[in-house]
PDB file of N, CA and C in Angstrom:
ATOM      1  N   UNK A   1     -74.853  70.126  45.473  1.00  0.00           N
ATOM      2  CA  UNK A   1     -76.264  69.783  45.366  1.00  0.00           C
ATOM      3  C   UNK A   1     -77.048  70.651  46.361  1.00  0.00           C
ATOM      4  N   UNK A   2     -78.425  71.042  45.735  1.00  0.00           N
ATOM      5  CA  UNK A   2     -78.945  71.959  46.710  1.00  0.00           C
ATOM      6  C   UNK A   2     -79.866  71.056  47.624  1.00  0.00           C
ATOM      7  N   UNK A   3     -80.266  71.650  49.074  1.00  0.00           N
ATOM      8  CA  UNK A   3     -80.927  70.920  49.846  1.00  0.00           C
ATOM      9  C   UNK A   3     -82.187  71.227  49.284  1.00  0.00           C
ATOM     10  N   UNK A   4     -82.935  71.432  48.374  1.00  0.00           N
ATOM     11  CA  UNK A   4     -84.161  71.088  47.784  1.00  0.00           C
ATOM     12  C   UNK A   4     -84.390  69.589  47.307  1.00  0.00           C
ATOM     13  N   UNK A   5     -83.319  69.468  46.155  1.00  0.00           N
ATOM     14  CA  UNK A   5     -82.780  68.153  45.751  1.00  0.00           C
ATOM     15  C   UNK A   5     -82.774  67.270  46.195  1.00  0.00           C
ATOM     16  N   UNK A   6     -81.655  67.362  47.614  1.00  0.00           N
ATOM     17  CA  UNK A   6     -81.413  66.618  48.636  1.00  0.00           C
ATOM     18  C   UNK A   6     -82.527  65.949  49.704  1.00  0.00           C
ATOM     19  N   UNK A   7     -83.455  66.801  49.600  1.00  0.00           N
ATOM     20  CA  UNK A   7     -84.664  66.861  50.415  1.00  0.00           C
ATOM     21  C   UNK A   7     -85.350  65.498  49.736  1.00  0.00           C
ATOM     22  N   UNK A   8     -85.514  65.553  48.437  1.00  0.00           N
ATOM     23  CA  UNK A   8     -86.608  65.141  47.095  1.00  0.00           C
ATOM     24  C   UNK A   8     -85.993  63.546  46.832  1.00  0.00           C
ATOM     25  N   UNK A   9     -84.622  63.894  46.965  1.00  0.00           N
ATOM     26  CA  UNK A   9     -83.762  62.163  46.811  1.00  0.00           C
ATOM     27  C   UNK A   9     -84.170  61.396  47.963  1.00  0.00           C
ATOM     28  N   UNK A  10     -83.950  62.408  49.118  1.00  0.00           N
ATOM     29  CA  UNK A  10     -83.934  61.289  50.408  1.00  0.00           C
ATOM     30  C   UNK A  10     -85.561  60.574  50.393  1.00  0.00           C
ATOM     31  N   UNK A  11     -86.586  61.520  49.978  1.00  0.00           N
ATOM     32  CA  UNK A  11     -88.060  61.019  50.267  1.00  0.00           C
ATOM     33  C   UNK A  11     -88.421  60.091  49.220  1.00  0.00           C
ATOM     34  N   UNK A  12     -87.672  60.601  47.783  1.00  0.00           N
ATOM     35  CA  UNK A  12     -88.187  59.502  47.295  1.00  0.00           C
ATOM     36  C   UNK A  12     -87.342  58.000  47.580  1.00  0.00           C
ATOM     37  N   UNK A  13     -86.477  58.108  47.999  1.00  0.00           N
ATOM     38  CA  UNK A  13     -85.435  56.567  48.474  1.00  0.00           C
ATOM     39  C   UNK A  13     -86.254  56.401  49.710  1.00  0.00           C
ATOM     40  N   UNK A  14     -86.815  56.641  50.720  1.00  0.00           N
ATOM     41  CA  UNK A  14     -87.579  56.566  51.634  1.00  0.00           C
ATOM     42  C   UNK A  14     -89.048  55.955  51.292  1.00  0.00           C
ATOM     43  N   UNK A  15     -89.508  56.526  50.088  1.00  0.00           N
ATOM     44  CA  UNK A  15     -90.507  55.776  49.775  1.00  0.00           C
ATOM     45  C   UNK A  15     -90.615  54.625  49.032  1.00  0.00           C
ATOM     46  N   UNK A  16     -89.868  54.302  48.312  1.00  0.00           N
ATOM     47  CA  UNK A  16     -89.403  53.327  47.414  1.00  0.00           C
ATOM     48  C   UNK A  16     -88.887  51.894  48.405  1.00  0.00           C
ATOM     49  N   UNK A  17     -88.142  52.790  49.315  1.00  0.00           N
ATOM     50  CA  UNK A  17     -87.649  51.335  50.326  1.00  0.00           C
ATOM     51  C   UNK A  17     -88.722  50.968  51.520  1.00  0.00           C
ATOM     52  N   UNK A  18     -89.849  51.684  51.829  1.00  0.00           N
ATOM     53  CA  UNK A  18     -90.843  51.217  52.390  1.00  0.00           C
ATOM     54  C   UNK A  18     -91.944  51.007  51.202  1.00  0.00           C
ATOM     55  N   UNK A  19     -92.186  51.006  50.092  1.00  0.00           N
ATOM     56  CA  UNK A  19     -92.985  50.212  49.469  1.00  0.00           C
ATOM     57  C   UNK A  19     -92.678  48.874  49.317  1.00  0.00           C
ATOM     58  N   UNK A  20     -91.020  48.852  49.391  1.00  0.00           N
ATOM     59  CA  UNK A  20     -90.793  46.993  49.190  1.00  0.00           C
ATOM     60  C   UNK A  20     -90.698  46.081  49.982  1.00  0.00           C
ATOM     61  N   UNK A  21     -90.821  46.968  51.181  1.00  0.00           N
ATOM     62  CA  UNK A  21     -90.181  46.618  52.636  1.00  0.00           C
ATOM     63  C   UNK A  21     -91.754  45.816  52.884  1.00  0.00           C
ATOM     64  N   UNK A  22     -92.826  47.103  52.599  1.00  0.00           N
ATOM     65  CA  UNK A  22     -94.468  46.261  52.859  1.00  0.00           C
ATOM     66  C   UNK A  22     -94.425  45.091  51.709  1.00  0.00           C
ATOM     67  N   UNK A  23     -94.299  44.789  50.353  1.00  0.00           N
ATOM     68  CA  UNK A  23     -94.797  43.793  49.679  1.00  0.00           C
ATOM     69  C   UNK A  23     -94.124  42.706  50.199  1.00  0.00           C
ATOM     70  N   UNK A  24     -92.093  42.822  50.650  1.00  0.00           N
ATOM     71  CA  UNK A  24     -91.551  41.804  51.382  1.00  0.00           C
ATOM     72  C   UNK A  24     -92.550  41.017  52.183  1.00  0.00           C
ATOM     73  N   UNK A  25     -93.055  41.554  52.578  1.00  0.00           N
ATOM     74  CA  UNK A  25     -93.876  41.449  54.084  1.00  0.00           C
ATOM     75  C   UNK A  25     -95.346  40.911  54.178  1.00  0.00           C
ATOM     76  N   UNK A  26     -95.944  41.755  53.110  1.00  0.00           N
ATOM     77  CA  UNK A  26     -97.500  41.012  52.866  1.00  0.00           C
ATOM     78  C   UNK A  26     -97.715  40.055  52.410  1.00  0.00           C
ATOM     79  N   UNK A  27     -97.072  39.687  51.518  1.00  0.00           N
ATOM     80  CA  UNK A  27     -96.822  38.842  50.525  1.00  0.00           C
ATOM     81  C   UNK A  27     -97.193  37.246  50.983  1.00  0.00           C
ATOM     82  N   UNK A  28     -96.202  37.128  51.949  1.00  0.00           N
ATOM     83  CA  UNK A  28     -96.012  35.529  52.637  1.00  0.00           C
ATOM     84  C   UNK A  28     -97.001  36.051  53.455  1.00  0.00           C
ATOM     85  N   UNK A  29     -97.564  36.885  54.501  1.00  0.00           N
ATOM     86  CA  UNK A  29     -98.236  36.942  55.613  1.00  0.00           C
ATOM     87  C   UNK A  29     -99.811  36.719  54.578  1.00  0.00           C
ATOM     88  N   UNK A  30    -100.097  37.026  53.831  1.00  0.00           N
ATOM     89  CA  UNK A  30    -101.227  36.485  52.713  1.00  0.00           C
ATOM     90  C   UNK A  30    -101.233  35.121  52.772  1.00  0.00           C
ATOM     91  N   UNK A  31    -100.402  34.528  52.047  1.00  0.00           N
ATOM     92  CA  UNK A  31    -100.261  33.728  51.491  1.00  0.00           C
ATOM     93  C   UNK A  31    -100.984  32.607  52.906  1.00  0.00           C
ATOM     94  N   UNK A  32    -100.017  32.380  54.021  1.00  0.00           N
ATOM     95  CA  UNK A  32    -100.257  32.035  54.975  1.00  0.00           C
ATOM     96  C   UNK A  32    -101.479  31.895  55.525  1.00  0.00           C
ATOM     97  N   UNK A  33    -102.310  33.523  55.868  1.00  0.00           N
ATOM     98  CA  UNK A  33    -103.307  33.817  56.097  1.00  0.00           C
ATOM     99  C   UNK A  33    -104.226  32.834  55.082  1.00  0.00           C
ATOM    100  N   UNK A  34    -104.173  32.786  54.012  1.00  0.00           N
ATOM    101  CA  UNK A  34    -105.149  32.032  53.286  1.00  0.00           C
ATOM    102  C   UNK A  34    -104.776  30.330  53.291  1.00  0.00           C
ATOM    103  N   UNK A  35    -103.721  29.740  53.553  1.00  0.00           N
ATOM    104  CA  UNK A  35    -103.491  28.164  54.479  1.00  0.00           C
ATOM    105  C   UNK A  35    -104.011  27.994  55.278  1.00  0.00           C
ATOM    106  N   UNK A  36    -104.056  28.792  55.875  1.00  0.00           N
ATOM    107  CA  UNK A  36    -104.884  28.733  57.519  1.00  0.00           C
ATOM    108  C   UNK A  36    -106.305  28.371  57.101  1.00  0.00           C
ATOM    109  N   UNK A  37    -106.890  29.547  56.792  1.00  0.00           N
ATOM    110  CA  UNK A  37    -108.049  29.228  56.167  1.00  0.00           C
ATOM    111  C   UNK A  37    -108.655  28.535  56.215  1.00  0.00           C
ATOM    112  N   UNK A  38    -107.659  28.494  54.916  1.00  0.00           N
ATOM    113  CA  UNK A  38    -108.644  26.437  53.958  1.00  0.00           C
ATOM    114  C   UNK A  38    -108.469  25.474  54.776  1.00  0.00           C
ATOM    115  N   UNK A  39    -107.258  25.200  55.634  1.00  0.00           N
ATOM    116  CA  UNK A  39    -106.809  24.287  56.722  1.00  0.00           C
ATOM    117  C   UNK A  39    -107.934  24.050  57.881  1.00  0.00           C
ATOM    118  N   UNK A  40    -108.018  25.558  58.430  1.00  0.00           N
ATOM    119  CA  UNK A  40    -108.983  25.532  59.513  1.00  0.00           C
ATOM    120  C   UNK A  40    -110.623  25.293  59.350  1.00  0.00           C
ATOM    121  N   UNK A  41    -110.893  26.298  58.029  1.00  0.00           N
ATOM    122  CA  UNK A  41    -112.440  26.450  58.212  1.00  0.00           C
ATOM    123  C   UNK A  41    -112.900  25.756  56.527  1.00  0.00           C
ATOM    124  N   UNK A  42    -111.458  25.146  55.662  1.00  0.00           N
ATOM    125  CA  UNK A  42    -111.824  24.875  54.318  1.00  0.00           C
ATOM    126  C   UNK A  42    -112.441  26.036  53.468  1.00  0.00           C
ATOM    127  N   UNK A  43    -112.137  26.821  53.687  1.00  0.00           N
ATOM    128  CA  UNK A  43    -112.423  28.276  52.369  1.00  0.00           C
ATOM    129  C   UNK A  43    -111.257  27.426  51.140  1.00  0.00           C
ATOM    130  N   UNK A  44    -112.384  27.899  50.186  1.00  0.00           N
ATOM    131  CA  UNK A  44    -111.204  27.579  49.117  1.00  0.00           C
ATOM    132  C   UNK A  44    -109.932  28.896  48.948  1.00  0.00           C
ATOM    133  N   UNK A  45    -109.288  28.881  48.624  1.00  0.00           N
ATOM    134  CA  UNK A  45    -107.912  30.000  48.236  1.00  0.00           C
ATOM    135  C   UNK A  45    -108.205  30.519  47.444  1.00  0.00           C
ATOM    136  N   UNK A  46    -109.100  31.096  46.695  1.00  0.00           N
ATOM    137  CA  UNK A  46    -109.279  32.134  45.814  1.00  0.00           C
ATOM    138  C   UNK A  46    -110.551  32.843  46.287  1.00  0.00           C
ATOM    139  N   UNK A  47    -110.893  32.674  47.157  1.00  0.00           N
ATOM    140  CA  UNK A  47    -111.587  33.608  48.214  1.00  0.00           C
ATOM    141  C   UNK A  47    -111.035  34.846  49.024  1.00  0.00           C
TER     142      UNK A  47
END
């Protein structure tokens, strides 16, 4: 395999595993963020 290739695999596996790594991550920290919310100041959740 040429290191062009090699170059092109690693970045795109690099990007692919930090795109899921952020939704892992936002996901619940959202979710949360908007409990608080409604809890603290009563915003409804689709705000």
């Amino acid at each position: 395999m040429n290191i062009g290739m090699l170059i092109i695999c690693v970045v795109g596996g690099l990007t692919g595993l930090l795109s899921s790594v952020y939704l892992l991550v936002s996901m619940p920290v959202l979710i949360v963020w908007k409990v608080y919310r409604r809890i603290r100041f009563g915003y409804s959740l689709y705000q």
